[in-house]
Protein backbone atom coordinates (compact mmCIF):
# COMPACT_ATOMS: atom_id res chain seq x y z
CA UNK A 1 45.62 38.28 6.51
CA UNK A 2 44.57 36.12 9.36
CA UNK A 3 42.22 38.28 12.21
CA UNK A 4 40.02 38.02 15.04
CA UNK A 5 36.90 38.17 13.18
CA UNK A 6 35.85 36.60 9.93
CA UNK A 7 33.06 37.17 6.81
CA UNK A 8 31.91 36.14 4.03
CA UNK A 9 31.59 38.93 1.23
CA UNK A 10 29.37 38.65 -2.00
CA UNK A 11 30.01 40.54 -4.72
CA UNK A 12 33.51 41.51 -5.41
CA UNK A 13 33.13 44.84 -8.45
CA UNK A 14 33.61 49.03 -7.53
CA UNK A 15 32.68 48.59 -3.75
CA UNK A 16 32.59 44.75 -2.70
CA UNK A 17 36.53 44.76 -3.90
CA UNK A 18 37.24 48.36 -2.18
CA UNK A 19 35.66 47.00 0.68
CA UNK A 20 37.10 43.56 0.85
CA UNK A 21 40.67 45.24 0.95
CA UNK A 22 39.72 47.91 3.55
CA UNK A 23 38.24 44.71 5.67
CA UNK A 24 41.69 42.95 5.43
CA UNK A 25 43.92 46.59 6.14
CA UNK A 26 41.92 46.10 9.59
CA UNK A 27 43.17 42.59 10.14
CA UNK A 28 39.24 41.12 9.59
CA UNK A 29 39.32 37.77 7.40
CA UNK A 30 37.44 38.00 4.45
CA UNK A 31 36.42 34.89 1.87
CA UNK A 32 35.08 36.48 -1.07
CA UNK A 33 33.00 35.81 -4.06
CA UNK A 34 32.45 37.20 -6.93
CA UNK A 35 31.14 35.03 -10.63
CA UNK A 36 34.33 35.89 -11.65
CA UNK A 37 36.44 34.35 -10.69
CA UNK A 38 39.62 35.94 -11.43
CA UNK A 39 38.87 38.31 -8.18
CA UNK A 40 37.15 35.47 -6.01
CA UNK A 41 38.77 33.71 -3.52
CA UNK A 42 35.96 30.77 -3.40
CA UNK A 43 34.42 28.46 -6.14
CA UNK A 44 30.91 29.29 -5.13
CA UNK A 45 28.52 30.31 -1.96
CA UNK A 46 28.72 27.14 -0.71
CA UNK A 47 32.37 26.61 -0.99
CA UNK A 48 32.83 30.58 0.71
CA UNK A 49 31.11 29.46 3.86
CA UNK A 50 32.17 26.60 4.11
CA UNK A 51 36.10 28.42 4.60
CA UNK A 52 34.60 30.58 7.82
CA UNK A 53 34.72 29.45 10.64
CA UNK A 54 32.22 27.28 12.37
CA UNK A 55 32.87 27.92 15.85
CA UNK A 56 31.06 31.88 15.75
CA UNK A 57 28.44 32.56 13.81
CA UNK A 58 28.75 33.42 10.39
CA UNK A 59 28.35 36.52 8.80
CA UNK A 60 27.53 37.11 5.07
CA UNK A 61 28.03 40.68 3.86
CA UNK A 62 26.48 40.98 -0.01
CA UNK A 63 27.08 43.55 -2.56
CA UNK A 64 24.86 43.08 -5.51
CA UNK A 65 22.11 44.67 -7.48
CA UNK A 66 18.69 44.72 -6.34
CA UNK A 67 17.56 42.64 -9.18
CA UNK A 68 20.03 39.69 -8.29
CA UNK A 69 19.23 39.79 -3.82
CA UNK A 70 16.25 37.45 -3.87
CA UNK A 71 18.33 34.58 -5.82
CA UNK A 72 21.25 35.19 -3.72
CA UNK A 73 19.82 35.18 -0.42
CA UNK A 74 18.19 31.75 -1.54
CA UNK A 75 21.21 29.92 -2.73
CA UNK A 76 23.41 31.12 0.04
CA UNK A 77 20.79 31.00 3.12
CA UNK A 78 20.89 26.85 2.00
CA UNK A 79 24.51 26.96 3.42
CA UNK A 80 24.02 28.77 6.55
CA UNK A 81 22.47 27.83 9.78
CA UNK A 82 20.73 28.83 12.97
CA UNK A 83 22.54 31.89 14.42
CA UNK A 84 24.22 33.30 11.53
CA UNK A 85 23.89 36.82 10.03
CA UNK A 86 23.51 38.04 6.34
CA UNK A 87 24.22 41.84 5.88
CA UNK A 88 22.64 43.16 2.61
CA UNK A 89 24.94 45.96 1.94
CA UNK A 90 23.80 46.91 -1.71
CA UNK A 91 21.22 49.26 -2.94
CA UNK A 92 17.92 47.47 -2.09
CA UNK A 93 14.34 48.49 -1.44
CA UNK A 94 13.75 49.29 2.24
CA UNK A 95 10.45 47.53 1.81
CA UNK A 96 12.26 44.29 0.74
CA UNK A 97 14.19 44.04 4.12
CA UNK A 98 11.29 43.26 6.34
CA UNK A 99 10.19 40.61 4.14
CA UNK A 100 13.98 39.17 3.67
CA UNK A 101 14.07 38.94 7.75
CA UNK A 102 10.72 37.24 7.75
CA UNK A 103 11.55 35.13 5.31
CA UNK A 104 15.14 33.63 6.99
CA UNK A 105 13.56 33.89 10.32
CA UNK A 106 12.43 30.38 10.32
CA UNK A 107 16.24 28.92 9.82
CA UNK A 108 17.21 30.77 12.47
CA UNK A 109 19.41 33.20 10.20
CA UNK A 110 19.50 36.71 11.48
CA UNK A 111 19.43 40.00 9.10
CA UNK A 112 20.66 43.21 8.37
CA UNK A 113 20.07 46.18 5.92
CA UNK A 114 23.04 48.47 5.31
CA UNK A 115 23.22 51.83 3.91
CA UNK A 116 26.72 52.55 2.46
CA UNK A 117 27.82 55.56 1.42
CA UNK A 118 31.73 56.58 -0.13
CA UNK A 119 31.89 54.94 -3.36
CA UNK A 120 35.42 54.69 -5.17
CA UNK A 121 37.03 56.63 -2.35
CA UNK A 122 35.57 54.61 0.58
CA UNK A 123 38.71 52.39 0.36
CA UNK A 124 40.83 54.99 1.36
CA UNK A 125 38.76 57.58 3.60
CA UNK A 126 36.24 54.97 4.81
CA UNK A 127 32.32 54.14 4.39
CA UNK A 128 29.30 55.99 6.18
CA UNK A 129 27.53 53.20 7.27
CA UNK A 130 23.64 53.33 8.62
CA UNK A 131 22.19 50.09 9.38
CA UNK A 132 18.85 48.53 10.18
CA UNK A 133 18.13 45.29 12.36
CA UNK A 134 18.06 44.15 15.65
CA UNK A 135 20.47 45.70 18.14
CA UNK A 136 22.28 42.27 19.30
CA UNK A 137 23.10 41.55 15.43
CA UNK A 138 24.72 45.07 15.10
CA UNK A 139 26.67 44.80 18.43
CA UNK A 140 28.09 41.61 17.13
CA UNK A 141 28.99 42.78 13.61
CA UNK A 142 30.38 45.75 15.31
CA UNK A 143 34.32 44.75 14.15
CA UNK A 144 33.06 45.06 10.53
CA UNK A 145 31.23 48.50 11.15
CA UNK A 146 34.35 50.04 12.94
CA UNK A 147 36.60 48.63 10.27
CA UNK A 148 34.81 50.33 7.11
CA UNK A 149 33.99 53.27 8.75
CA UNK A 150 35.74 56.75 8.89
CA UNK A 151 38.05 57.29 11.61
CA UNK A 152 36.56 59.55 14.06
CA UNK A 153 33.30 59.71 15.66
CA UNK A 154 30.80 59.29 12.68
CA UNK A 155 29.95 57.75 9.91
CA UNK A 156 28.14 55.06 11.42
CA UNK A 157 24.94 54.96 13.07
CA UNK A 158 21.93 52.29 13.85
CA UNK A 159 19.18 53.92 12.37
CA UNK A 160 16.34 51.62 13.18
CA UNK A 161 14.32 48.13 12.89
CA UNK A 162 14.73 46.29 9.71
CA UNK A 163 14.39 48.57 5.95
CA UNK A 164 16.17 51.50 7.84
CA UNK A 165 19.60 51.74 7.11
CA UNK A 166 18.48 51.27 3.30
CA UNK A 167 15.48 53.99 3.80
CA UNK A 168 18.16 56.09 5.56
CA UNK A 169 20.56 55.66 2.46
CA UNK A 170 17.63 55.87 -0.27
CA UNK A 171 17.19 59.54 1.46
CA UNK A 172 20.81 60.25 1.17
CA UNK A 173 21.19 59.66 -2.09
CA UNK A 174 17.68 61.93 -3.04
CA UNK A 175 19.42 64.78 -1.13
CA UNK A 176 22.25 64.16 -3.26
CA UNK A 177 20.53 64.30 -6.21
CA UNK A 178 19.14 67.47 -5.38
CA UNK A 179 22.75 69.00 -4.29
CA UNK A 180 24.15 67.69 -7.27
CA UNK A 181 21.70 69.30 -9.69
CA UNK A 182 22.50 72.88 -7.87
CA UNK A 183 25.74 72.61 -8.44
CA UNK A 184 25.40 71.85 -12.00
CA UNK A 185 22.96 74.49 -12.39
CA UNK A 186 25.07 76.95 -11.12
CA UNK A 187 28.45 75.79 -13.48
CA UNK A 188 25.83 76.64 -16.34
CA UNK A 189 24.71 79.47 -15.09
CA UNK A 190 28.50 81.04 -14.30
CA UNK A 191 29.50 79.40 -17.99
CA UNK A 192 26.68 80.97 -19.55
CA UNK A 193 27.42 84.57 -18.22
CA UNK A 194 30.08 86.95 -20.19
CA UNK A 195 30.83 88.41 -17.00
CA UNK A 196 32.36 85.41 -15.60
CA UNK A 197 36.16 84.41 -17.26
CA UNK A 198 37.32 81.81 -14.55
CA UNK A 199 34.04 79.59 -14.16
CA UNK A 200 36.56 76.57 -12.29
CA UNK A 201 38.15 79.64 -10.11
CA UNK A 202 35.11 80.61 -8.59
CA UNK A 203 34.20 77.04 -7.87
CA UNK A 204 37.52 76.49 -6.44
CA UNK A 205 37.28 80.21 -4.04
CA UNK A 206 34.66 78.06 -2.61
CA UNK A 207 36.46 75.15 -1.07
CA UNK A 208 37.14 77.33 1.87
CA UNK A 209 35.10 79.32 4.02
CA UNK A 210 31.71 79.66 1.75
CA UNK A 211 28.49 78.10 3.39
CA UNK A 212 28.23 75.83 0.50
CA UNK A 213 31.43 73.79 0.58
CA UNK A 214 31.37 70.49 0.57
CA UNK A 215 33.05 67.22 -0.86
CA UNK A 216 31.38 67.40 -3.85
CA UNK A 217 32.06 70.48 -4.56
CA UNK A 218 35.78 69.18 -4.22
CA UNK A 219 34.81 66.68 -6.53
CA UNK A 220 33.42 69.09 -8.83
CA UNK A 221 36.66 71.28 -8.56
CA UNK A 222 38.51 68.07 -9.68
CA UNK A 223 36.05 67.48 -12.89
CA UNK A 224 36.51 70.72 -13.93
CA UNK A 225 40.68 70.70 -13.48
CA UNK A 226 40.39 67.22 -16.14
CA UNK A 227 37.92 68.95 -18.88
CA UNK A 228 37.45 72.68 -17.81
CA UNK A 229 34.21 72.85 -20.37
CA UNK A 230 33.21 69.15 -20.25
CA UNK A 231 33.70 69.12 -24.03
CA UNK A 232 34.51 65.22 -23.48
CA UNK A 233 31.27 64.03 -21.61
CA UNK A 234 27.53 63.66 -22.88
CA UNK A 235 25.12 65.48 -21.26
CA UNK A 236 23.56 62.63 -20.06
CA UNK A 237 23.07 61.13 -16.08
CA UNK A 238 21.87 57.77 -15.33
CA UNK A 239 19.47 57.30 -11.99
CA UNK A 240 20.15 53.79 -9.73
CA UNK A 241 16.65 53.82 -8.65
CA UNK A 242 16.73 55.56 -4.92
CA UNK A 243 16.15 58.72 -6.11
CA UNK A 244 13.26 57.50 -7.82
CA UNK A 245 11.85 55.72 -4.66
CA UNK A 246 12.74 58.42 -2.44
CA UNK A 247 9.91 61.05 -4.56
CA UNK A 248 7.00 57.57 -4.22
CA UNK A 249 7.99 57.54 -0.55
CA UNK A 250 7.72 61.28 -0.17
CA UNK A 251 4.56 61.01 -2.10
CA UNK A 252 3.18 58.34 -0.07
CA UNK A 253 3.83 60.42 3.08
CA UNK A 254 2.47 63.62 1.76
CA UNK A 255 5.81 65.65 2.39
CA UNK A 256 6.67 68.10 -0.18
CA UNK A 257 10.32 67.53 -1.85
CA UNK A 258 10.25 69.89 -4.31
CA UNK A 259 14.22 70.29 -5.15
CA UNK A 260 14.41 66.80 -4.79
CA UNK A 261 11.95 65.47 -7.33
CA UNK A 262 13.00 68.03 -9.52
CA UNK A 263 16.60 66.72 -9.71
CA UNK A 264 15.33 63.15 -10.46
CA UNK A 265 13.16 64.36 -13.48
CA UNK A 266 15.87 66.59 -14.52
CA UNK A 267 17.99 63.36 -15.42
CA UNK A 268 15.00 62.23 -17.26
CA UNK A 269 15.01 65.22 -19.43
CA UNK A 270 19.41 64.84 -20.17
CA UNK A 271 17.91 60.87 -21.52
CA UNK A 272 16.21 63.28 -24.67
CA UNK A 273 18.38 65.94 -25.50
CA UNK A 274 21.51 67.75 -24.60
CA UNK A 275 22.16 70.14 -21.24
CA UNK A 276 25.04 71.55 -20.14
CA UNK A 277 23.85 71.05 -16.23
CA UNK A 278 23.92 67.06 -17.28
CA UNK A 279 27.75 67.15 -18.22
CA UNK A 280 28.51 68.29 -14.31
CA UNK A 281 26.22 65.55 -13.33
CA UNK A 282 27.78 62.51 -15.32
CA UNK A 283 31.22 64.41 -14.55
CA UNK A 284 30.35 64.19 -10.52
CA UNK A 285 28.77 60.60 -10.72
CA UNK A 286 32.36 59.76 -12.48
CA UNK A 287 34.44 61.38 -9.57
CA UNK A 288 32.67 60.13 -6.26
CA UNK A 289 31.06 56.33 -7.38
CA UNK A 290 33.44 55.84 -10.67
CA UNK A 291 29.94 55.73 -12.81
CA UNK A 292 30.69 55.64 -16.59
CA UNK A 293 30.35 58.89 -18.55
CA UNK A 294 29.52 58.46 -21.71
CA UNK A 295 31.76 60.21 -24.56
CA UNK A 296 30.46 63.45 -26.56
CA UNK A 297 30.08 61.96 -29.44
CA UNK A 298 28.26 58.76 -28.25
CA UNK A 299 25.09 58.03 -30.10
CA UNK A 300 23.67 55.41 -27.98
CA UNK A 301 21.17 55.51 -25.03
CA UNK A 302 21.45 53.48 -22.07
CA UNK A 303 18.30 51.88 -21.25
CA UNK A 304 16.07 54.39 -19.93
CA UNK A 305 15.24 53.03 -16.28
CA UNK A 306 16.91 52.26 -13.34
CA UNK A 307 20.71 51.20 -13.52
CA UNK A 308 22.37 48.59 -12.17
CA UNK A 309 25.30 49.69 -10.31
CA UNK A 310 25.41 48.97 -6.24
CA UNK A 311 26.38 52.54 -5.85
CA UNK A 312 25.30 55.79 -6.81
């Protein structure tokens, strides 16, 4: 679909595809690429930029994992020119995005860091969006914000200079670790307790009116109406790495996050042996970011470190 404002977007798997469709539902032009090519609409970097037009500048949006950002930002920054904009929407290191500024500053290539929030479902019900960067590079990219975001009056926010949208999301996601790991705590708790015969009613009484709803505990409703006892998923959770810098931030700082850091090492301890809690974790990391569960009767171990997935 032809619109008033045009991208470039990098990295076309879970979210970059999600995104790239809720882009075009807006009437915003996207060129997308992705090494496979079955999903891209563009050969290569080169050839994706060279389809935007060159009357504006350009703007890059790229979903990838943290370990592939360096190369990409090198290959594709040799394409662009003085006055365009990369957006690094993907899980990276706040500390990275100073350097990645500094670094295109020279060519005259602007920079963002974006937090994005709303994995599988974002297509449909939008993205919370917190960025970092100069305020003239936001105002431009504006049409892209106000297309992926919810309707209504959040969602989206300019959290700060450079490395804040991503330290705002890296927090985010260590608050959800920490809500997740209640929750699951609690579904073995209720499970383990004779006195308890509907463990998915009780979670489901508290959709409405409890201080302590929330959309994943919607999420967790659904889990539990697909496998009521989890019988079908290992008690195992992989960590994408932000909870994990969120505790050496904290630590840096000298602020106490207690439930936090506790949730992080928790997954640590499903990566030796078995836990009930862990089942509600993989099943909740399944629901909200489509994360792979791993069946009960899987012997294997994923590499214990950080995963590779944009989105937690």
């Amino acid at each position: 679909m032809e619109g008033s404002f045009s991208l470039g977007l990098v990295g076309l798997g879970k979210m970059g595809g999600n995104m790239r469709d809720r882009l075009r539902s807006a009437g915003l032009t996207v060129v997308g690429y992705d090494r496979n090519q079955e999903l891209s609409d563009s050969t290569d970097l080169a050839n994706m930029v060279a389809q935007l037009p060159e009357d504006t500048p350009r703007v890059v949006w790229i979903m990838v994992p943290v370990q592939a950002v360096d190369s990409v930002l090198a290959e594709l920054s040799g394409s662009l020119r003085e006055g365009d904009i990369i957006i690094d929407g993907g899980n990276s290191k706040w500390v990275d995005d100073k350097r990645h500024a500094e670094e295109l500053a020279p060519q005259g290539i602007h920079y963002l860091d974006v937090g994005v929030s709303g994995g599988v479902w974002g297509k449909e019900l939008g993205y919370a969006l917190m960025v970092g960067g100069d305020k003239v590079d936001v105002e431009y990219c504006l049409p892209i914000f106000q297309a992926l975001k919810p309707e209504g009056n959040y969602g989206f926010v300019h959290a700060g200079t450079h490395g804040a949208g991503h330290y705002a999301k890296m927090v985010h996601n260590g608050i959800e670790y920490a809500i997740m790991q209640s929750y699951a705590e609690g579904w073995e708790l209720l499970t383990a307790a004779g006195e308890i015969d509907d463990v998915p009613g009780v979670f489901k009484s508290w959709k409405e009116g409890t201080v302590i709803r929330s959309w994943l505990l919607d999420l967790l409703v659904q889990a539990l109406e697909k496998d009521e006892d989890l019988s079908d998923i290992k008690a195992y959770a992989e960590d994408s790495g932000e909870g994990r810098w969120t505790v050496q931030s904290a630590i840096d700082l000298a602020v106490p996050v207690p439930a936090i850091s506790a949730a992080l090492f928790a997954r640590f301890v499903s990566r030796q042996e078995g836990s009930p809690a862990m089942k509600m974790i993989a099943a909740l990391r399944n629901e909200f970011g489509g994360h792979r569960v791993l069946p009960e009767d899987d012997t294997s171990r994923i590499r214990p470190g950080i995963g590779d997935e944009v989105e937690k």
